[in-house]
Protein backbone atom coordinates (compact mmCIF):
# COMPACT_ATOMS: atom_id res chain seq x y z
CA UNK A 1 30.13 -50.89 44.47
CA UNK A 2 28.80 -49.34 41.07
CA UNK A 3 27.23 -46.83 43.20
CA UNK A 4 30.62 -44.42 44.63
CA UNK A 5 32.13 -44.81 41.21
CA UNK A 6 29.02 -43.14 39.46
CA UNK A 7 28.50 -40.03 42.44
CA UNK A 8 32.57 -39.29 42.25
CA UNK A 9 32.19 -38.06 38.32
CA UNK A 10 28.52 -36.24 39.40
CA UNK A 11 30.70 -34.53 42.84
CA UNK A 12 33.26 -32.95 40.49
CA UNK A 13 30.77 -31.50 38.19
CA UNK A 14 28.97 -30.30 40.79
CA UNK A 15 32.03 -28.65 42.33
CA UNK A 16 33.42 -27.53 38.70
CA UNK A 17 29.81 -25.34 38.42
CA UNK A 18 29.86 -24.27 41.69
CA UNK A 19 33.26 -22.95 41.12
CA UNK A 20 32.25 -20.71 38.11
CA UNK A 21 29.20 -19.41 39.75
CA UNK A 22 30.65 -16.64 41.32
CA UNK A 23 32.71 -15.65 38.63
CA UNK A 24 29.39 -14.54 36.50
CA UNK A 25 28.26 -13.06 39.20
CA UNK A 26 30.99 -10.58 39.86
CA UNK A 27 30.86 -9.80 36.15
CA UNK A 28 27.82 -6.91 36.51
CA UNK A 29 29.83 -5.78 39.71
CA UNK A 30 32.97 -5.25 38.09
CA UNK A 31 31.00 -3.50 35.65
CA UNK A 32 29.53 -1.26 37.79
CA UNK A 33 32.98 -0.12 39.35
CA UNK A 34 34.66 0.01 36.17
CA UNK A 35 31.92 1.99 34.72
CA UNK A 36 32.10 4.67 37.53
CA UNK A 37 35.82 4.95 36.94
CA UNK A 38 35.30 5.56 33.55
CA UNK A 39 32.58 8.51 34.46
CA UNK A 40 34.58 10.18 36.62
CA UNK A 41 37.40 10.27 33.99
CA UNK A 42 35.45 11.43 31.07
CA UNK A 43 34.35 14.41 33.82
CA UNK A 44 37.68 15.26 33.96
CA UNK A 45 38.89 15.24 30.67
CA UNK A 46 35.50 17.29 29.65
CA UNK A 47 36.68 19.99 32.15
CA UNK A 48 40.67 19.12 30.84
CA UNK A 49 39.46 19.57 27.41
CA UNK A 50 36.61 22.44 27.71
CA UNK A 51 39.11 25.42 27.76
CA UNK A 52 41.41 24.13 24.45
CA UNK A 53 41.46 24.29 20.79
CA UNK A 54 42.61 21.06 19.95
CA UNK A 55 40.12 19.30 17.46
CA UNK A 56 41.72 15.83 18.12
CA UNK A 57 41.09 15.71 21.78
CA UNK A 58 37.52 16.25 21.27
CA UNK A 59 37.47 13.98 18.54
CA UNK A 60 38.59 11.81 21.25
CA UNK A 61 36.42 12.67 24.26
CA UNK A 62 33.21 12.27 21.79
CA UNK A 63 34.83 8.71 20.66
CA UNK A 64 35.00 7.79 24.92
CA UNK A 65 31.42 9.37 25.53
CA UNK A 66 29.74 7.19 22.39
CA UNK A 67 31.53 4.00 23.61
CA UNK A 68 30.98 4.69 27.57
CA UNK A 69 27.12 5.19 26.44
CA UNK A 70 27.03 2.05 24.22
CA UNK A 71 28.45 0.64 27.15
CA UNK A 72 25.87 1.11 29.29
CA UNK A 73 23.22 -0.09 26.96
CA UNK A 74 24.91 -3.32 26.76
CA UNK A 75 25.18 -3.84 30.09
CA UNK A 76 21.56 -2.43 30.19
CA UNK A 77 20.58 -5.90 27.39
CA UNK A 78 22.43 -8.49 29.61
CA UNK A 79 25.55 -8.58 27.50
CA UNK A 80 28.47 -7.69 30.94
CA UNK A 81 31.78 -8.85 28.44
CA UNK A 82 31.01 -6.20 26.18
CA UNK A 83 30.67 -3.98 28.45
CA UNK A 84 32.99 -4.11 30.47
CA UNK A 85 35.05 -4.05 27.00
CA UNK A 86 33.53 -0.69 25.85
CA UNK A 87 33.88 1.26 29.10
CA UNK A 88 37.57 -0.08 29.17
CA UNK A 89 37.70 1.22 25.58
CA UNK A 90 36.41 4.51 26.33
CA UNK A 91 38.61 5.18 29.46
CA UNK A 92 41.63 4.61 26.77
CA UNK A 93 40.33 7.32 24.52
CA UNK A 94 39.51 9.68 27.17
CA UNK A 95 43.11 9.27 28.75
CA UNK A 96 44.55 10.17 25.30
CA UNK A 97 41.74 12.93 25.02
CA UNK A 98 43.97 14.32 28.38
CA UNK A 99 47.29 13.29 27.05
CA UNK A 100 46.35 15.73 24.04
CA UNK A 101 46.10 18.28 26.11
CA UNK A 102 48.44 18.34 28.79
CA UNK A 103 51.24 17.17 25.85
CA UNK A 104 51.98 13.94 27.04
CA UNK A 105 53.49 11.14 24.93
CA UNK A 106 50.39 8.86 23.07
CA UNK A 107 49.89 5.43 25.44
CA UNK A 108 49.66 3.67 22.06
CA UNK A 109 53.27 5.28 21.01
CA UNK A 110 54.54 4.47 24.40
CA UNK A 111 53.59 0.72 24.69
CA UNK A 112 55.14 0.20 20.96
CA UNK A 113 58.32 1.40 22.19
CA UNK A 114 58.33 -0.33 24.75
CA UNK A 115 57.34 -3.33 22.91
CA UNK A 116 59.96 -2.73 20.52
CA UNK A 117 62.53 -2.36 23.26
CA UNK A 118 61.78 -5.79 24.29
CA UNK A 119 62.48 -7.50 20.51
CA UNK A 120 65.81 -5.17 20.34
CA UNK A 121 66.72 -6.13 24.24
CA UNK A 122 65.62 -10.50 23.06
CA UNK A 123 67.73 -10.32 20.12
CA UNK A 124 70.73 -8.70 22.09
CA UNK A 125 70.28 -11.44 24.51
CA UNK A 126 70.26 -14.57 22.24
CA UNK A 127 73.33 -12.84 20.05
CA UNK A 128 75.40 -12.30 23.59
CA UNK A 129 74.39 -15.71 24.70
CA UNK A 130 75.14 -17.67 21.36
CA UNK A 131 78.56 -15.25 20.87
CA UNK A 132 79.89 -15.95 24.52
CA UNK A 133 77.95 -18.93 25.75
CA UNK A 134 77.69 -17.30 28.92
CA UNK A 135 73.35 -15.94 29.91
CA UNK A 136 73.70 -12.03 29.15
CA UNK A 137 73.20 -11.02 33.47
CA UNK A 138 76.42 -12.58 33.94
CA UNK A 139 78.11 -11.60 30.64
CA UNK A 140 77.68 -7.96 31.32
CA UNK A 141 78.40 -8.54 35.24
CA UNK A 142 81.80 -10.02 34.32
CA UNK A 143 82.62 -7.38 31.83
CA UNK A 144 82.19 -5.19 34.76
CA UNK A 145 84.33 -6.52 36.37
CA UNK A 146 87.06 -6.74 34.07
CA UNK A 147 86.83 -3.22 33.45
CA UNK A 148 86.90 -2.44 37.53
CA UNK A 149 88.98 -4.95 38.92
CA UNK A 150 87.55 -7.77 41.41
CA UNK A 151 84.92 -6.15 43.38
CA UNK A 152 85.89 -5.94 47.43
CA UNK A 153 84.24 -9.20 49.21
CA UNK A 154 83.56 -6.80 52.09
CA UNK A 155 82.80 -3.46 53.27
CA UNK A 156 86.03 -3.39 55.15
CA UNK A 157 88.01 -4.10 52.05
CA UNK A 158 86.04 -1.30 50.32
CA UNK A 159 87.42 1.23 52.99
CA UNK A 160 90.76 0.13 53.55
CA UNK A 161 92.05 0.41 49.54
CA UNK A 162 94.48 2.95 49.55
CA UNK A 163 93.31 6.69 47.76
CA UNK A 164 94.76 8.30 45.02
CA UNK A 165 97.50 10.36 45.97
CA UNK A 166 97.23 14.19 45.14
């Protein structure tokens, strides 16, 4: 009976590797996709780029070709993480490189906002809950409400309220 008890623990490795084999082995794919996105967007922010005077843009596009090429020699030496890291990297700075240009807002402005947003909208929340002891969704709903009147519990009680006279 020793003999199921020992091949149960040696089953479940053996399932637990064969499970993270395939994971590896879509890392050099993923690269390769990833990597061709990353091309084709440093083409297009070389031709974005190509006709302006705007120093920090190609400060920018040089930053995304140095890291797209470092990518490639690392995954070149094995190393797929990195990598895929730097080519990830470099399509950020090549997006900005365009963002220069065409005057749109910095991604690294935008997602600050928004993160900042979030704090400002999770402190409203928790000072709304703790002040009413009612969740914030239905605070505001009944507030709107209070200010409208009761809401019509059907369509037919929508249309039938009488109009404003003129």
């Amino acid at each position: 009976m020793k003999l199921p008890r020992a091949i149960f623990p040696a089953l479940v490795v053996l399932a637990l590797v064969a499970l993270a084999m395939p994971a590896g082995a879509q890392t050099p794919t993923t690269f390769r996709s990833r990597s061709s996105a990353t091309d084709d967007l440093i083409a297009r922010a070389q031709e974005v780029v190509a006709g302006a005077d705007n120093s920090q843009a190609l400060d920018e596009l040089s930053f995304a070709i140095r890291l797209q090429a470092d990518a490639k020699a690392s995954f070149g030496s094995g190393r797929f993480s990195l990598a895929l890291d730097l080519t990830m990297r470099a399509r950020l700075h090549a997006d900005r490189a365009i963002a220069l240009i065409k005057g749109l807002p910095d991604p690294d402005r935008v997602l600050a906002q928004l993160e900042r947003t979030r704090e400002l909208l999770d402190a409203h929340a928790s000072t709304s809950r703790s002040a009413t002891g009612i969740a914030p969704a239905r605070c505001c709903a009944r507030r709107w409400r209070c200010r409208t009147g009761p809401k019509p519990r059907r369509a037919r009680d929508a249309t039938s309220r009488p109009s404003s006279s003129r």
